[in-house]
Protein backbone atom coordinates (compact mmCIF):
# COMPACT_ATOMS: atom_id res chain seq x y z
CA UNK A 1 -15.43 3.85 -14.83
CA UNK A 2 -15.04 0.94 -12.52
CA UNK A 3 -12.78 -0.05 -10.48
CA UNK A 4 -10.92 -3.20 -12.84
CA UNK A 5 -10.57 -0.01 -15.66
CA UNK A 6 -8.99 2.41 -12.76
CA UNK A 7 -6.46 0.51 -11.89
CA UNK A 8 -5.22 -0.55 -15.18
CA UNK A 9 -5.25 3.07 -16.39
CA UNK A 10 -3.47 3.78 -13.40
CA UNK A 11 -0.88 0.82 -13.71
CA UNK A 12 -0.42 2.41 -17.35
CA UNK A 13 0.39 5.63 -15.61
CA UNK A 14 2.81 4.29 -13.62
CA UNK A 15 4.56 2.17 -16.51
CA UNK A 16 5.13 5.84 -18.14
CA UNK A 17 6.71 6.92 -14.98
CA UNK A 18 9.10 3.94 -15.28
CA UNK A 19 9.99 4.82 -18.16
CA UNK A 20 10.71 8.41 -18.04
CA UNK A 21 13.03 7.79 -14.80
CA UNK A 22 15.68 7.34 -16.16
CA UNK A 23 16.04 10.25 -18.44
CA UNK A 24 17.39 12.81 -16.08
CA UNK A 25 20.65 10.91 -15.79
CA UNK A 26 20.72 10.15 -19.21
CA UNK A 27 21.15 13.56 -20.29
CA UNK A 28 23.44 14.91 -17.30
CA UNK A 29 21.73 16.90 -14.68
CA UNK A 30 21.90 14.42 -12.09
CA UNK A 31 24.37 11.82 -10.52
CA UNK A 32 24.73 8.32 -10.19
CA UNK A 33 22.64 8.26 -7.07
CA UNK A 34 19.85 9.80 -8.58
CA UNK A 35 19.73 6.87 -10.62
CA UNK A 36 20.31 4.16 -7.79
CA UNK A 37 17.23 5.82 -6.14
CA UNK A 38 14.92 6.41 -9.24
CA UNK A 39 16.17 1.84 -9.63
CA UNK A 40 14.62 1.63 -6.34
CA UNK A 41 11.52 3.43 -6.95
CA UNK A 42 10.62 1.59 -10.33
CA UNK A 43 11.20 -2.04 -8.55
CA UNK A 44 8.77 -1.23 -6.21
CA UNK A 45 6.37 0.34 -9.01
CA UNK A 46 6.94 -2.94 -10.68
CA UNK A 47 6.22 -4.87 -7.58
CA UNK A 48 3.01 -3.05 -7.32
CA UNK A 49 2.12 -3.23 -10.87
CA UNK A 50 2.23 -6.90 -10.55
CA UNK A 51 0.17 -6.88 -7.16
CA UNK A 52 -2.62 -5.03 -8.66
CA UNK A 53 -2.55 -7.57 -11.90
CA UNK A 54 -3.05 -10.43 -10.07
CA UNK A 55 -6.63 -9.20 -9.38
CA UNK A 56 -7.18 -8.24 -12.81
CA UNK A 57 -8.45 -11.55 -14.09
CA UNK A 58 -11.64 -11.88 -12.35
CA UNK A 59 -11.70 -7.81 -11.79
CA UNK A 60 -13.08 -8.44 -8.30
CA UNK A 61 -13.93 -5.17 -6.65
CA UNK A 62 -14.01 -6.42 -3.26
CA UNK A 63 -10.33 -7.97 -3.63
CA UNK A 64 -8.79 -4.87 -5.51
CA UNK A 65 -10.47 -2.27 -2.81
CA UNK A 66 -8.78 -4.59 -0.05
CA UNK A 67 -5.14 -4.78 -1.41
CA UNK A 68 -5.31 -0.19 -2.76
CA UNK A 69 -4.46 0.72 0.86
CA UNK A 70 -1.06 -1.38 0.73
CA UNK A 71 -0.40 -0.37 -2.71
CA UNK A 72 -0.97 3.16 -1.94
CA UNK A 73 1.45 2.86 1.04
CA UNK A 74 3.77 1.14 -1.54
CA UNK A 75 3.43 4.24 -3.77
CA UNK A 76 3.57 6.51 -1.53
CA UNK A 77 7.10 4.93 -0.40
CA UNK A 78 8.07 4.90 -3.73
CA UNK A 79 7.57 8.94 -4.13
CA UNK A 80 9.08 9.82 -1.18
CA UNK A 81 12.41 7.51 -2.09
CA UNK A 82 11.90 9.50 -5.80
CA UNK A 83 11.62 13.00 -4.22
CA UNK A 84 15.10 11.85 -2.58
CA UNK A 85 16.42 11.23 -5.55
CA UNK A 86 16.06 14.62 -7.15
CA UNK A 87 17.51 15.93 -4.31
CA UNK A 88 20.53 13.80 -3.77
CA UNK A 89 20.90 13.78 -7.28
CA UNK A 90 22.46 17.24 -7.64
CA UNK A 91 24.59 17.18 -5.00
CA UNK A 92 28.47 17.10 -6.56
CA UNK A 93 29.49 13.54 -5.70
């Protein structure tokens, strides 16, 4: 598949999970600070989303294999502040 085609199918992934967050407020199950958290987590989707573009251009392998391990830690951040967020989210505020 190639690494250039991963991460933009990826990056597409990730644009669906932006825009799905919100939904779970929107119709009532959770609080206000589920949706302060699931803000947080799509900034720092879109921060990585934008990392992983700047590479896309010239679709270097060697540059996009160097920058994945920060982005994963990114990601990785960004789930754990999401997971928070469905748990803090039902609690009565």
């Amino acid at each position: 598949m190639g690494v250039c085609k991963a991460s933009k199918i990826a990056s597409l992934i990730l644009v669906g999970v932006i825009i799905v967050s919100p939904i779970p407020y929107l119709y009532g199950g959770y609080n206000i600070l589920y949706m302060v958290l699931a803000l947080l987590v799509d900034a720092i989707i879109i921060n990585t989303i934008v990392s992983y573009a700047r590479f896309w251009h010239d679709c270097s392998m060697r540059q996009l294999i160097k920058v994945s391990s920060t982005m994963r830690s990114r990601l990785k951040v960004a789930f754990l502040i999401g997971s928070l967020a469905f748990i803090f989210g039902v609690i009565p505020i």
